[in-house]
Protein backbone atom coordinates (compact mmCIF):
# COMPACT_ATOMS: atom_id res chain seq x y z
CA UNK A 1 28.00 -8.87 15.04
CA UNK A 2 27.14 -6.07 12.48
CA UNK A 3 24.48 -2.94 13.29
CA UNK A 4 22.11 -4.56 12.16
CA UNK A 5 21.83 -8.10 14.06
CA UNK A 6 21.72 -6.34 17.07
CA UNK A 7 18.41 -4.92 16.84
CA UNK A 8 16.80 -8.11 15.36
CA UNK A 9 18.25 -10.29 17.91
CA UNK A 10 16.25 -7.56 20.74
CA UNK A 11 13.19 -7.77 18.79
CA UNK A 12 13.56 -11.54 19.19
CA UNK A 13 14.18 -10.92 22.70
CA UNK A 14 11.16 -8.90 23.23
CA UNK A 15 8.65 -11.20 21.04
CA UNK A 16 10.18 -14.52 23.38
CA UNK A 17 9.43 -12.28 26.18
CA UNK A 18 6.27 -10.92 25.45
CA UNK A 19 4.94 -15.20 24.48
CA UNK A 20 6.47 -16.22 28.14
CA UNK A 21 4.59 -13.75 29.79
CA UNK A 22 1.13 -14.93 28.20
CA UNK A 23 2.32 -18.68 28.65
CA UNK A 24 2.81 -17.49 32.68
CA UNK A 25 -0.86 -15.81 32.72
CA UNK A 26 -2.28 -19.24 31.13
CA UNK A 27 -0.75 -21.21 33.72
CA UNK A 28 -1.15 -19.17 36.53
CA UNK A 29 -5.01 -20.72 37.24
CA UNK A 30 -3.91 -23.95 37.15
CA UNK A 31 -1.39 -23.56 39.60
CA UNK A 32 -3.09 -21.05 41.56
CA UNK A 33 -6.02 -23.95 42.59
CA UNK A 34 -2.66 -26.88 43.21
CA UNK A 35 -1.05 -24.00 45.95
CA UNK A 36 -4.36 -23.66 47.74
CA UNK A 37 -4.82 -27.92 47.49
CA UNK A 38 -1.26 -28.42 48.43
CA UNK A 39 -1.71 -25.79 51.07
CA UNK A 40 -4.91 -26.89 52.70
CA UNK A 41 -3.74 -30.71 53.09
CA UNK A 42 -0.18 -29.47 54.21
CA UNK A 43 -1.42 -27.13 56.62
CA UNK A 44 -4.49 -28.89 57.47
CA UNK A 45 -6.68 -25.86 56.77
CA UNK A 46 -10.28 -25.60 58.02
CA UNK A 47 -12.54 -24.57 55.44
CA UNK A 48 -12.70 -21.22 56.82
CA UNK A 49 -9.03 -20.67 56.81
CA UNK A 50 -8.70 -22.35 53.39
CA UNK A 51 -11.90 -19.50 52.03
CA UNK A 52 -9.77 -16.85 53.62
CA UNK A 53 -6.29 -17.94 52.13
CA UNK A 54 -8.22 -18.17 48.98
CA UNK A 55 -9.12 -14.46 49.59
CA UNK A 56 -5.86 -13.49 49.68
CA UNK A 57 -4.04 -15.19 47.03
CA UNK A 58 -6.86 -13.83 44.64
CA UNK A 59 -5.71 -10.47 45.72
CA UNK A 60 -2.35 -10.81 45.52
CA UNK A 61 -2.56 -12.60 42.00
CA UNK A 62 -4.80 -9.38 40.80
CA UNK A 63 -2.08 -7.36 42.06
CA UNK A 64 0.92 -9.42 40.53
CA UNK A 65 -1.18 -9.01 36.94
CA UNK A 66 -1.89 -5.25 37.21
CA UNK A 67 1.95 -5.35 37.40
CA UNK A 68 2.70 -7.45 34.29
CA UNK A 69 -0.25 -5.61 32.72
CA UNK A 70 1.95 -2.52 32.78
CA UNK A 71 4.85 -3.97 32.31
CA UNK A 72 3.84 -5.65 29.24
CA UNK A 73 2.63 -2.17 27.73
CA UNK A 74 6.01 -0.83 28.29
CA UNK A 75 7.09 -4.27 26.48
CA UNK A 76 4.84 -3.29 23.95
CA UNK A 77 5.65 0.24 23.30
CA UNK A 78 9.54 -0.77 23.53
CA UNK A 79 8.83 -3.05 20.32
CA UNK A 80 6.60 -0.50 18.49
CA UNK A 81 9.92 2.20 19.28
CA UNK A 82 11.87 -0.70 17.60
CA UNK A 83 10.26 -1.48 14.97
CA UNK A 84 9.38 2.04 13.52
CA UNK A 85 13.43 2.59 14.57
CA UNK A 86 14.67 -0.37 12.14
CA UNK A 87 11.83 0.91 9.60
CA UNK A 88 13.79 3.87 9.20
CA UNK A 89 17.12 1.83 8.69
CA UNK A 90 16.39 -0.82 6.71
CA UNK A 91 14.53 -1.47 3.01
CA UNK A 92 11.10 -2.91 2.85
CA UNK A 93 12.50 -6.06 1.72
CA UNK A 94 14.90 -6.21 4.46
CA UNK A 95 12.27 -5.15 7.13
CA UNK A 96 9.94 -8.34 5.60
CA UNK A 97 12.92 -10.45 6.02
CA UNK A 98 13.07 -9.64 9.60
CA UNK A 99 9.05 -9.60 10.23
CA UNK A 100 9.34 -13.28 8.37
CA UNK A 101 12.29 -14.12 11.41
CA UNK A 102 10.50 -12.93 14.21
CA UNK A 103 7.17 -14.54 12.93
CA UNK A 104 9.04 -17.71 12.92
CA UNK A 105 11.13 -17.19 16.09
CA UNK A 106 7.87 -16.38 17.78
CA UNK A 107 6.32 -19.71 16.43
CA UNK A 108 9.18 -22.11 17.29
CA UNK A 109 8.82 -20.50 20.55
CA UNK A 110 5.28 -21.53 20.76
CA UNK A 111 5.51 -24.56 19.69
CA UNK A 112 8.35 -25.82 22.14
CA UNK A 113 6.09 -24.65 25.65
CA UNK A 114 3.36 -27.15 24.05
């Protein structure tokens, strides 16, 4: 693998994680409202205890996205390092070529959660 695969391939690494992380957040709703169903008629909540559990969930769910918040700004500065980094390495034609890769890396990636 030559000096300068290794960079693209963690640029594709970070733009794959970066798209999973939104796909998560999108989901997260969804499945938020099937733990509390699944939960009430498991547990046979009242609707007190099933308002209550639905407190807490809501906090811990704003608590588990501060944390990807943050973490996806380190994500984010990690790629901006990169990028500027392979800037300084390659030619403009050569960065395009890899802006071109990742744009369709980042599609494909898309495409296949649909």
């Amino acid at each position: 693998m030559s000096s300068k695969t290794i960079p693209a391939i963690l640029t594709l690494v970070l733009v794959f994680t970066a798209s999973v992380a939104h796909a998560q957040k999108n989901n997260a709703a969804a499945e938020g409202r099937e733990v509390i169903n699944r939960m009430t008629k498991e547990l046979e909540l009242s609707d007190t205890q099933r308002s209550k559990v639905e407190t807490i969930l809501n906090a811990e769910k704003k608590k588990v996205e501060a944390v990807f918040n943050e973490e996806r700004k380190k994500l984010q500065s990690i790629q901006e390092e990169t990028r500027s980094g392979l800037k300084a390495v390659l030619t403009p034609e050569q960065m395009e070529k890899l802006e071109n890769k990742i744009r369709q890396e980042s599609s494909k990636n898309a495409n296949q959660k649909k």
